[in-house]
C-alpha atoms as a PDB file:
ATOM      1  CA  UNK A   1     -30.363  53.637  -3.277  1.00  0.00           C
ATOM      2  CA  UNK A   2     -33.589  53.972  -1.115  1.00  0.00           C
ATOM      3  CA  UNK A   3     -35.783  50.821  -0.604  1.00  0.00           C
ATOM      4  CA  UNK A   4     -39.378  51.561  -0.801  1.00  0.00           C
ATOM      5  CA  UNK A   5     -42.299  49.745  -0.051  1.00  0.00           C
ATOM      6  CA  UNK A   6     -45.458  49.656  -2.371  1.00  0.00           C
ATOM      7  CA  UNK A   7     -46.175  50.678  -5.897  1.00  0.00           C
ATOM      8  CA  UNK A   8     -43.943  53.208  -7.715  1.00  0.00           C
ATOM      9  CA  UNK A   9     -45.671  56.731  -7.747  1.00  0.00           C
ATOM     10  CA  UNK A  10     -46.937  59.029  -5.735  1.00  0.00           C
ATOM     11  CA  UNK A  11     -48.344  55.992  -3.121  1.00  0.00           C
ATOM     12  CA  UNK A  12     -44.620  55.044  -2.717  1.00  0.00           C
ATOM     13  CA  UNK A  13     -43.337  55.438   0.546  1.00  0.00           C
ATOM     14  CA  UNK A  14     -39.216  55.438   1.179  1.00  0.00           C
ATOM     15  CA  UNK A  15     -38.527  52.949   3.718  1.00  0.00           C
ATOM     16  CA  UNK A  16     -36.346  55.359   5.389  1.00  0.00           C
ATOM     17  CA  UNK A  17     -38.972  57.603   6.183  1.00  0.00           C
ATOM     18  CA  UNK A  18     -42.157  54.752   7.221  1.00  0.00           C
ATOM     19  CA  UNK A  19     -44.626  57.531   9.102  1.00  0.00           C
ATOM     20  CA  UNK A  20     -45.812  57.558  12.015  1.00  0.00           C
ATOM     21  CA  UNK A  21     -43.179  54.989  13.761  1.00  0.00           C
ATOM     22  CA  UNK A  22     -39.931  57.364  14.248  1.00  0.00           C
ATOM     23  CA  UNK A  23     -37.625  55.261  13.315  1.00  0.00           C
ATOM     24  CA  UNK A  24     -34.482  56.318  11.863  1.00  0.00           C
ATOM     25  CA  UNK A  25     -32.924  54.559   8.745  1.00  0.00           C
ATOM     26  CA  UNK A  26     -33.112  50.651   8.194  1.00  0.00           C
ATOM     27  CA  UNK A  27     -30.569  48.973   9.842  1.00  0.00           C
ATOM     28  CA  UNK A  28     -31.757  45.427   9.643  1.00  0.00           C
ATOM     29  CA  UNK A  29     -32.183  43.352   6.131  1.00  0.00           C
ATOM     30  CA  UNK A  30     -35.766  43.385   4.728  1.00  0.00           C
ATOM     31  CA  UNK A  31     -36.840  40.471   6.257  1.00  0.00           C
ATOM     32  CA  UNK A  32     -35.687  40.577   9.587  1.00  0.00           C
ATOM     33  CA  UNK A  33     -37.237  43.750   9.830  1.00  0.00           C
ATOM     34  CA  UNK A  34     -41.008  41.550   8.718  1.00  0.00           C
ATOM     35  CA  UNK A  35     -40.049  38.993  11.607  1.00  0.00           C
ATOM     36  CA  UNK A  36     -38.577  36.322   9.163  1.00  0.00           C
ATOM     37  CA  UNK A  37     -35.959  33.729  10.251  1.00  0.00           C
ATOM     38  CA  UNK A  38     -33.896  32.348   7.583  1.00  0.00           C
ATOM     39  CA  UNK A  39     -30.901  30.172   7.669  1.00  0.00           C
ATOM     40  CA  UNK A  40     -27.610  31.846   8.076  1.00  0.00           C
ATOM     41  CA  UNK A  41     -25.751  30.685   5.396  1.00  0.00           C
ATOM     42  CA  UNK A  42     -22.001  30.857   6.940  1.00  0.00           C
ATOM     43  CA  UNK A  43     -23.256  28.205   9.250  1.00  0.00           C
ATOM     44  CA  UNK A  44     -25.061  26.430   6.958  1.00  0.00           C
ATOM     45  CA  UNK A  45     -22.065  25.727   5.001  1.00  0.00           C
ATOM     46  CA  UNK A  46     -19.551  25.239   7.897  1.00  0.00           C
ATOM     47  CA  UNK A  47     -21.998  22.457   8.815  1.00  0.00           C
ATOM     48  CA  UNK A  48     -21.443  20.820   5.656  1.00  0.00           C
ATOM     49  CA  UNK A  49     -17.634  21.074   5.595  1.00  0.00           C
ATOM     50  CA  UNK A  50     -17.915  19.310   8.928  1.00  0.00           C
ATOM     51  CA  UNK A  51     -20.590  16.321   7.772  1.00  0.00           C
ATOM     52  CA  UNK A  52     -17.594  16.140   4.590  1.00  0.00           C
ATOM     53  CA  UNK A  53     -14.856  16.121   7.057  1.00  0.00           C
ATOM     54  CA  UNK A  54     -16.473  13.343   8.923  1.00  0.00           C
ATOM     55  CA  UNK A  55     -17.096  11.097   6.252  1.00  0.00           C
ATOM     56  CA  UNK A  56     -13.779  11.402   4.510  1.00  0.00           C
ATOM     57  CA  UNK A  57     -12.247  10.316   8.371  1.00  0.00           C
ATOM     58  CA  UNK A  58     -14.986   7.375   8.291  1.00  0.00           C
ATOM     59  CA  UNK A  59     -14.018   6.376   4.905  1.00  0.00           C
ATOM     60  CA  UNK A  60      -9.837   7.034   5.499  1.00  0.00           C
ATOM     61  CA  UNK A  61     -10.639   4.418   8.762  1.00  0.00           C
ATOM     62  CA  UNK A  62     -12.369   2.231   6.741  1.00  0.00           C
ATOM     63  CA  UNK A  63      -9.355   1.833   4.246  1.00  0.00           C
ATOM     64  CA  UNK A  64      -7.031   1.384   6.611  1.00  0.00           C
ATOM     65  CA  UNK A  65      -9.106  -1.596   8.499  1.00  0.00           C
ATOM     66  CA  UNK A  66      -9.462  -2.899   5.170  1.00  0.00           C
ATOM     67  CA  UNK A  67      -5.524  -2.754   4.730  1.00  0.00           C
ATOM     68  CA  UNK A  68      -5.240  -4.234   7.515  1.00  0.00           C
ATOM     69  CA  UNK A  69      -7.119  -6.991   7.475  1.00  0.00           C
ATOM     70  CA  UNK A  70      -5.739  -7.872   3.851  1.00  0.00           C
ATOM     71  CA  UNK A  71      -2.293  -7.858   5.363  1.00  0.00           C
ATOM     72  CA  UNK A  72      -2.970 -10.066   8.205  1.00  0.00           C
ATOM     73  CA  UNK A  73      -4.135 -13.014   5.444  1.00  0.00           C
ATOM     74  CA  UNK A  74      -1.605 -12.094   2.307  1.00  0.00           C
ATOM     75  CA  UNK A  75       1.557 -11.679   4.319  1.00  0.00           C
ATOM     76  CA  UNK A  76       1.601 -14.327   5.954  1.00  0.00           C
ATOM     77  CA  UNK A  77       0.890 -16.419   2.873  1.00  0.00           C
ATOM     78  CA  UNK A  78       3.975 -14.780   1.205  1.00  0.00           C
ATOM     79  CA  UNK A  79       6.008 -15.429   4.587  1.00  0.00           C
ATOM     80  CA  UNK A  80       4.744 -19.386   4.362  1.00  0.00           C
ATOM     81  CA  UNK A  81       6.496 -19.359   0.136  1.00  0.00           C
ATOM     82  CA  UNK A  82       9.452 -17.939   0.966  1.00  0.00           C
ATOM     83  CA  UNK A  83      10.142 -20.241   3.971  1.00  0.00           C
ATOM     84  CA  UNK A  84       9.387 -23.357   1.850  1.00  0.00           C
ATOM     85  CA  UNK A  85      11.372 -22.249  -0.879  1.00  0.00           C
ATOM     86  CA  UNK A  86      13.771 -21.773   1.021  1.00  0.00           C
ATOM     87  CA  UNK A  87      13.622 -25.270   2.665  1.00  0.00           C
ATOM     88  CA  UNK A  88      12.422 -27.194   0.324  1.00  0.00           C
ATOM     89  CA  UNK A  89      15.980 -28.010  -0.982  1.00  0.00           C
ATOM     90  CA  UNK A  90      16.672 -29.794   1.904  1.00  0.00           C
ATOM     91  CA  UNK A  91      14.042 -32.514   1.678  1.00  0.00           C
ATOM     92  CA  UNK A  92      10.502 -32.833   1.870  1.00  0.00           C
ATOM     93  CA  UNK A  93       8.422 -30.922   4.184  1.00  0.00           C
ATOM     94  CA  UNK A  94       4.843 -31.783   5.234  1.00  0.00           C
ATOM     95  CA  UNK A  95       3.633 -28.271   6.773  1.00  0.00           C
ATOM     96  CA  UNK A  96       5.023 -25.218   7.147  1.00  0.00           C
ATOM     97  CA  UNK A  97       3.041 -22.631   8.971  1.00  0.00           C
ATOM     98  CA  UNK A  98       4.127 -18.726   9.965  1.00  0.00           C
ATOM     99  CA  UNK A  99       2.347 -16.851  12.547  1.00  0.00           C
ATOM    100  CA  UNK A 100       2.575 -12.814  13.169  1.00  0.00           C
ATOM    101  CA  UNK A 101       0.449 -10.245  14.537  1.00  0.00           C
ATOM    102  CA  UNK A 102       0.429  -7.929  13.461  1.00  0.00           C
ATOM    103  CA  UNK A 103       1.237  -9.392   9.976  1.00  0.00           C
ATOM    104  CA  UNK A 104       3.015  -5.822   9.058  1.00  0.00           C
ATOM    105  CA  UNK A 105       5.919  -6.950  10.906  1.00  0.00           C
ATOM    106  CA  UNK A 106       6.568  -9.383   8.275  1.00  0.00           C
ATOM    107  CA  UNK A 107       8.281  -6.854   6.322  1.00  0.00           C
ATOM    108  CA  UNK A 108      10.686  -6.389   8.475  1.00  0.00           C
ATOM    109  CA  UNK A 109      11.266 -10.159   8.556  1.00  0.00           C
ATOM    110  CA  UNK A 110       9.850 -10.484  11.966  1.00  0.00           C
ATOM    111  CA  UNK A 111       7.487 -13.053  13.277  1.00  0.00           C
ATOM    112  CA  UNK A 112       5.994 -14.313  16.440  1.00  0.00           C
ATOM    113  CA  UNK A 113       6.513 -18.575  15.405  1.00  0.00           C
ATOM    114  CA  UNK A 114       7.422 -20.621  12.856  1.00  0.00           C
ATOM    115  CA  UNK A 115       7.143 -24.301  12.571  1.00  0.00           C
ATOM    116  CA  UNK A 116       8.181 -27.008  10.280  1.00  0.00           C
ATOM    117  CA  UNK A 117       7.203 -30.668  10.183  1.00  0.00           C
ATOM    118  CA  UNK A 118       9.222 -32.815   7.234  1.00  0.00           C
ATOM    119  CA  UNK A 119       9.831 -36.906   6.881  1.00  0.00           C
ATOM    120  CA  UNK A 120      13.286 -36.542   5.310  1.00  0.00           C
ATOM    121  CA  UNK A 121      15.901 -34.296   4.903  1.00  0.00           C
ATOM    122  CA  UNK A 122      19.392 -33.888   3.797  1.00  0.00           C
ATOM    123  CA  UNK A 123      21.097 -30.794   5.360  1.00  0.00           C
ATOM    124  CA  UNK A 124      25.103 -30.484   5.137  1.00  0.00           C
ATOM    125  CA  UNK A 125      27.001 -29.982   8.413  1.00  0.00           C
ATOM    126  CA  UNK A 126      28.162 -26.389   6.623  1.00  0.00           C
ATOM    127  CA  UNK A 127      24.862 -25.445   6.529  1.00  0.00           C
ATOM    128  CA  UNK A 128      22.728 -26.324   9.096  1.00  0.00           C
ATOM    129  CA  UNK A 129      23.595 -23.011  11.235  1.00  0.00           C
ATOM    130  CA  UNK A 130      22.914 -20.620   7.885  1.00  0.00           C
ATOM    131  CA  UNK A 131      19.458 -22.961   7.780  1.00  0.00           C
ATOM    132  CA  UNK A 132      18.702 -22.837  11.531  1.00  0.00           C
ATOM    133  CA  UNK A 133      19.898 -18.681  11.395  1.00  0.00           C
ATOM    134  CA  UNK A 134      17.588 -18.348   8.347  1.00  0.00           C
ATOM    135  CA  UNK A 135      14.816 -18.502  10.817  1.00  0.00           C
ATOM    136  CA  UNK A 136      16.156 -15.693  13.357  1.00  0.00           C
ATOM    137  CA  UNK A 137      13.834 -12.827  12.967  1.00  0.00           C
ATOM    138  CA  UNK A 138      10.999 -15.690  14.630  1.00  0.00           C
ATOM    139  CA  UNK A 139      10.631 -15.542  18.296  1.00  0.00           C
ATOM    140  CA  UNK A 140       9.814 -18.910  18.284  1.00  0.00           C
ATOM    141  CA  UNK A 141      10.976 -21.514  15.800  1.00  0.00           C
ATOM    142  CA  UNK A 142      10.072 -25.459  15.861  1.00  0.00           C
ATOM    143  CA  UNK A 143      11.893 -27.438  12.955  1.00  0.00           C
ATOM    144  CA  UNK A 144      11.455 -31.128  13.003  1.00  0.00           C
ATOM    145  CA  UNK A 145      12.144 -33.772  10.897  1.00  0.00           C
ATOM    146  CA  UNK A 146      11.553 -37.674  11.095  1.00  0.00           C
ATOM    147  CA  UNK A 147      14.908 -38.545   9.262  1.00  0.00           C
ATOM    148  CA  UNK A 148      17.879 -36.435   8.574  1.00  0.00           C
ATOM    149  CA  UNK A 149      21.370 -37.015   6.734  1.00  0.00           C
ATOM    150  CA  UNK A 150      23.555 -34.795   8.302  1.00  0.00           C
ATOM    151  CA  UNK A 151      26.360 -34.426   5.093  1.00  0.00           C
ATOM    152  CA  UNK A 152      29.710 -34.292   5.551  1.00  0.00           C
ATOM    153  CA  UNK A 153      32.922 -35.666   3.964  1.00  0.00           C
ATOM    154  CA  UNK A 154      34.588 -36.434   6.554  1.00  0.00           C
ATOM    155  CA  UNK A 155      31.772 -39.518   7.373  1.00  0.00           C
ATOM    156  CA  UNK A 156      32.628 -42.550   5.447  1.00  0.00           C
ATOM    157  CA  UNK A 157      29.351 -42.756   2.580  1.00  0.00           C
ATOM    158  CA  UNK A 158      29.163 -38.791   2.959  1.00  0.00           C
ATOM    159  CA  UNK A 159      26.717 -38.257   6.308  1.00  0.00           C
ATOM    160  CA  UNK A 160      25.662 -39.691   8.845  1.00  0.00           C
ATOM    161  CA  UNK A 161      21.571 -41.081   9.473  1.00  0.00           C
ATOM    162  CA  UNK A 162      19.805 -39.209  12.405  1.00  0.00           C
ATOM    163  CA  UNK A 163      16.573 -40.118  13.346  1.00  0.00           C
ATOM    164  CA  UNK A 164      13.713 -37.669  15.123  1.00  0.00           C
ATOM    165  CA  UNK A 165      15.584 -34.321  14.729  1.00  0.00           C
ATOM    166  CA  UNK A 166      13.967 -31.318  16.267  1.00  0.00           C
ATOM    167  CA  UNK A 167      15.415 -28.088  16.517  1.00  0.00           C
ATOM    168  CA  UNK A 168      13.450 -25.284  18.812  1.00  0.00           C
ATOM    169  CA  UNK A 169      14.343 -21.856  19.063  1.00  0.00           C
ATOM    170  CA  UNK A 170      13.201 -19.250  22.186  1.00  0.00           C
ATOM    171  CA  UNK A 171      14.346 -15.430  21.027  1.00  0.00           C
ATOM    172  CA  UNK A 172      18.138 -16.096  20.169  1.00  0.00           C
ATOM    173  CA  UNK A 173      18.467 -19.283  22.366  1.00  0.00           C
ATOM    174  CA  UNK A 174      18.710 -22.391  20.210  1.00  0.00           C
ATOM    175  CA  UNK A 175      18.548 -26.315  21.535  1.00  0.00           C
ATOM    176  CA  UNK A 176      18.661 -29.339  19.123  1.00  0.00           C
ATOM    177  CA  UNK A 177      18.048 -33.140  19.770  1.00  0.00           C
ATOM    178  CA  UNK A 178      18.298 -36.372  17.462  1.00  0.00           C
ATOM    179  CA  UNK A 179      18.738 -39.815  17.999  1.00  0.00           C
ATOM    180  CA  UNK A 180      21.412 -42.108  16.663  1.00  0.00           C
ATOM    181  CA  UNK A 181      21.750 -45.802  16.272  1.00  0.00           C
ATOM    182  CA  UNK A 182      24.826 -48.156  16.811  1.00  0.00           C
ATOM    183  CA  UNK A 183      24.409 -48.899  13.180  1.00  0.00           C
ATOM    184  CA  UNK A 184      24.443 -46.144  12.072  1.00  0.00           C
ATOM    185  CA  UNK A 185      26.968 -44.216  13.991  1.00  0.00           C
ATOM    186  CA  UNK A 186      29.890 -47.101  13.059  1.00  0.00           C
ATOM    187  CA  UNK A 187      28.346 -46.395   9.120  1.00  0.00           C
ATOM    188  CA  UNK A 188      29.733 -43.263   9.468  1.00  0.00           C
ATOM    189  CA  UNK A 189      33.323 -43.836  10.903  1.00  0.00           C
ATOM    190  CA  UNK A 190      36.091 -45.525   9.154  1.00  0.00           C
ATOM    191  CA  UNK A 191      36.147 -49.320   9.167  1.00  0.00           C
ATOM    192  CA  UNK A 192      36.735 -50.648  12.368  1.00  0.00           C
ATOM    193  CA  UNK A 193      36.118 -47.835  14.223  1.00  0.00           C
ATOM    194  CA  UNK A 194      33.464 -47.681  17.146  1.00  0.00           C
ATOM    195  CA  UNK A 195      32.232 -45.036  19.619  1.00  0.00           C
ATOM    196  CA  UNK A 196      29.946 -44.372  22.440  1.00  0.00           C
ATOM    197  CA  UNK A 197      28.881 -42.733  25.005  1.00  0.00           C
ATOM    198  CA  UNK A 198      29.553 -43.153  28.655  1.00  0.00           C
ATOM    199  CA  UNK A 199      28.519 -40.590  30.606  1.00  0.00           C
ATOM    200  CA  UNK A 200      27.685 -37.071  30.866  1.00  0.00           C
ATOM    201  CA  UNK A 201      27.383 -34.229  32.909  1.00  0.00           C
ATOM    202  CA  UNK A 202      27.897 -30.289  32.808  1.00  0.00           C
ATOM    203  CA  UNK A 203      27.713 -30.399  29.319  1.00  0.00           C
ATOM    204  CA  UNK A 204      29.706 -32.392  28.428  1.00  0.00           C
ATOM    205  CA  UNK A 205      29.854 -36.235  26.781  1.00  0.00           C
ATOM    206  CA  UNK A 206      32.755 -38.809  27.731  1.00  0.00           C
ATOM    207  CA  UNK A 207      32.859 -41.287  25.142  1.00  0.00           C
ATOM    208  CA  UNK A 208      35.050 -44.395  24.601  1.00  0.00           C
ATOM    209  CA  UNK A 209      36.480 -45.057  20.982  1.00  0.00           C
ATOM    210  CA  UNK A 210      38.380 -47.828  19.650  1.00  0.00           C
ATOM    211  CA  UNK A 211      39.799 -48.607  16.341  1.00  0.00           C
ATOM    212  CA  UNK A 212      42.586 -50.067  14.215  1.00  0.00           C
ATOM    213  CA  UNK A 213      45.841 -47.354  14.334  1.00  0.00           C
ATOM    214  CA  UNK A 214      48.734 -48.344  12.057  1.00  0.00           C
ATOM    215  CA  UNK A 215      47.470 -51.983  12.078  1.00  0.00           C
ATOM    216  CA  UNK A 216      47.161 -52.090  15.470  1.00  0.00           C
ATOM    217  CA  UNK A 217      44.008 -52.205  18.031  1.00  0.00           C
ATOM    218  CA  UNK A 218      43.763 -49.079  19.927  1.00  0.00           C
ATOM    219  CA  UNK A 219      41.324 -47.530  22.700  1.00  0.00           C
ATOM    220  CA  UNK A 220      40.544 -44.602  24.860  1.00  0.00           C
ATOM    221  CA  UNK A 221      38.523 -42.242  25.819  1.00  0.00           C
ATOM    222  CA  UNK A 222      37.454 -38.342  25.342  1.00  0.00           C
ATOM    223  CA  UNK A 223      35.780 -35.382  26.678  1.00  0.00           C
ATOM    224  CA  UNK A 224      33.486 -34.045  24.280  1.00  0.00           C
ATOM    225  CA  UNK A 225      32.673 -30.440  25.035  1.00  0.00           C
ATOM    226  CA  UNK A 226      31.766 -26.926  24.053  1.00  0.00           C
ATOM    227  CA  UNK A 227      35.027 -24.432  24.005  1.00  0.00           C
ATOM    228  CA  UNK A 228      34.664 -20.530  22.544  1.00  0.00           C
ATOM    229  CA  UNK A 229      31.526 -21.640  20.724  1.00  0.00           C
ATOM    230  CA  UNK A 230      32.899 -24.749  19.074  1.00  0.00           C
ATOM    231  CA  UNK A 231      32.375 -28.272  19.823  1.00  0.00           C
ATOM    232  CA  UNK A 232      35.384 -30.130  20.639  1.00  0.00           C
ATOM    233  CA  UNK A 233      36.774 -33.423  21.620  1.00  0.00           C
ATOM    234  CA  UNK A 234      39.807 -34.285  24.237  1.00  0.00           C
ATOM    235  CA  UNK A 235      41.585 -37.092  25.150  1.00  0.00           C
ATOM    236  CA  UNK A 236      40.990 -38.246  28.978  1.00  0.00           C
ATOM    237  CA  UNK A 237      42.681 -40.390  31.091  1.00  0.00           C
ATOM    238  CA  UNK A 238      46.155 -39.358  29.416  1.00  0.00           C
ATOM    239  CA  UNK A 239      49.422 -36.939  30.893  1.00  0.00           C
ATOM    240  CA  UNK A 240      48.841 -33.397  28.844  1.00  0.00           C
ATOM    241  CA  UNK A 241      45.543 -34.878  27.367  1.00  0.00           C
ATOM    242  CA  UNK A 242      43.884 -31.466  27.694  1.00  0.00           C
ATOM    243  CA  UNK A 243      46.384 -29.705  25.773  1.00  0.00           C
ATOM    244  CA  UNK A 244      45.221 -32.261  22.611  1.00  0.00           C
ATOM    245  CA  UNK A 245      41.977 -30.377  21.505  1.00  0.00           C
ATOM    246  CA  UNK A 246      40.160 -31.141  18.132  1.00  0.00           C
ATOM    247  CA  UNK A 247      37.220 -29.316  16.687  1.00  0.00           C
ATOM    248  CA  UNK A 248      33.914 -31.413  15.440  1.00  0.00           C
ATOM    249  CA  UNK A 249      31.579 -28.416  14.705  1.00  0.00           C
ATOM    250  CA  UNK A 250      31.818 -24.785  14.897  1.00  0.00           C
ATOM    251  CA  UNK A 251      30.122 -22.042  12.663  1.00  0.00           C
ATOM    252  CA  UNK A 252      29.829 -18.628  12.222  1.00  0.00           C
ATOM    253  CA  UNK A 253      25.682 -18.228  12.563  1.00  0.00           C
ATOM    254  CA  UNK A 254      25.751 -20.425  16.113  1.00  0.00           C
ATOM    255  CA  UNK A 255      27.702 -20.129  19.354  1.00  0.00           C
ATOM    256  CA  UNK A 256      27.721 -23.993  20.855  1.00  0.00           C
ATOM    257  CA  UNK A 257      26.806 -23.854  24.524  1.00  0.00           C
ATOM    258  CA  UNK A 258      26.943 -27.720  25.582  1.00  0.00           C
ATOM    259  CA  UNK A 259      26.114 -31.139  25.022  1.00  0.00           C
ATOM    260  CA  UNK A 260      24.354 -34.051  26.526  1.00  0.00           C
ATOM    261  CA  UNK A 261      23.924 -37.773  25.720  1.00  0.00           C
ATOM    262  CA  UNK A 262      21.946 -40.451  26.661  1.00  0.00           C
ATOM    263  CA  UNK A 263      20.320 -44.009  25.975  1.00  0.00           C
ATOM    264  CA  UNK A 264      17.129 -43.523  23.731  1.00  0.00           C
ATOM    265  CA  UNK A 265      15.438 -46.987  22.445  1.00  0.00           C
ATOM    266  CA  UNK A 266      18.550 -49.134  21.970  1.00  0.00           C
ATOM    267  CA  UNK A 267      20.451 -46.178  20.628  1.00  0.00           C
ATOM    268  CA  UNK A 268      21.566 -42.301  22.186  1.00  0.00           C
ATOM    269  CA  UNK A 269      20.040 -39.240  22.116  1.00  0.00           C
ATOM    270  CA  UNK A 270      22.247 -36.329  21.605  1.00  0.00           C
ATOM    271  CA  UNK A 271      20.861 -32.965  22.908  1.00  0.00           C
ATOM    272  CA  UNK A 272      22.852 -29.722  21.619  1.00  0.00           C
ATOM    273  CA  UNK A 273      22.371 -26.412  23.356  1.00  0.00           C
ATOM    274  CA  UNK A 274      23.415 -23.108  21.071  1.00  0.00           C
ATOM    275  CA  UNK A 275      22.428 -19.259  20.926  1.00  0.00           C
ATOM    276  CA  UNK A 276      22.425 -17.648  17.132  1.00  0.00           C
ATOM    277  CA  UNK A 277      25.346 -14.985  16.556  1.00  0.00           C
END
């Protein structure tokens, strides 16, 4: 179809054939042709894919900063429940706080610290290296408690009293302190029965006992020391002592390292070193 320009009739002109200016055909749309400039539309809506683009990127990052914020207070709120539920049973615990950055991590059970402050708890010698293993996915790990009964039958009344417990963990190296009185340390033996410490050194604790044996009144010492993971207790002083060996603790969440005593406020201070297995 020929374009023409004008009125239809004889006055029409075909634009192909404009006199007077030689020009062959029309090549170029109408209104380039009249010197107009209008907006190419390919660009015009590539433009507006982009501006889309862009804002669905701003709005995708602004989701995910969102997330992320959310997760760094909920998470660790969730981490802070299950701890104490999972402590509580032991006693009575004053604060309990959890601390990871990012807080994702939590869901893999990993944590930068975790600390816990209680006045009194009861924790049985089988399970205070499942409670102190509980806490290995923290790199660092402060438990402390004011009192602790340390259960076990084998003390006469069930346990024996410990007084300012703390347990602190570095990665997968574990050290743990309390203090025990006189008093309280012959509570927990059989009647008659005393011990304490005399010295120690390279990890280990030489103690002198004395009791009743088969009605009669006996005393020695021992070498209290850490052997393949397991705390242990010698005779000393005797022929073939060494080969006498009798396990006090061992368990399969800690790997004992050594053991130190000394005098703390009229009683001794016991200092345990350990790595989790």
């Amino acid at each position: 179809m020929v374009g023409v320009v004008g009125l239809e009739g004889e006055g029409a002109v075909a634009v192909d054939e404009l006199p007077g200016t030689g020009a062959g055909p029309l090549t170029t749309l109408p209104w380039e042709a009249l010197g107009m400039d209008l907006p190419n539309r390919d660009a015009q809506g590539h433009g507006l894919l982009e501006s889309r683009g862009r804002r669905r990127a701003l709005l995708a990052l602004l989701a995910i900063v969102v997330f992320l914020i959310a997760a760094q207070v909920i998470l660790p709120l969730i981490a802070v429940q299950r701890a104490r539920d999972r402590i509580d049973r032991y006693g009575t615990i004053n604060s309990l706080s959890v601390s990871a950055v990012p807080a994702l991590k939590l869901l893999w059970g990993k944590m930068d610290s975790l600390h816990v402050k209680a006045s009194r708890m009861h924790v049985p010698a089988t399970q205070i290296g499942q409670l102190l293993w509980s806490a290995r996915g923290s790199t660092d790990m402060e438990l402390s408690s004011k009192q602790m009964r340390l259960l076990d039958e084998n003390f006469t009344g069930g346990g024996l009293h410990l007084e300012d417990v703390e347990f602190h963990k570095q990665g997968a190296q574990l050290s743990g302190q309390a203090t025990v009185s006189p008093a309280d340390l012959r509570a927990a033996l059989p009647a008659g029965f005393e011990i304490q410490p005399l010295s120690s050194s390279n990890g280990q604790v030489e103690v002198q006992a004395s009791g009743a044996v088969l009605g009669l009144q006996a005393s020695g010492s021992g070498l209290i020391s850490a052997q393949e993971g397991r705390l242990v207790v010698q005779p000393s002083g005797i022929p073939f002592g060494a080969l006498v060996k009798v396990t006090l603790f061992q368990d399969p969440h800690l790997f004992i390292n050594g053991i130190a005593a000394s005098s703390h406020n009229g009683g001794y201070k016991f200092t345990i070193t350990a790595s989790l297995r």
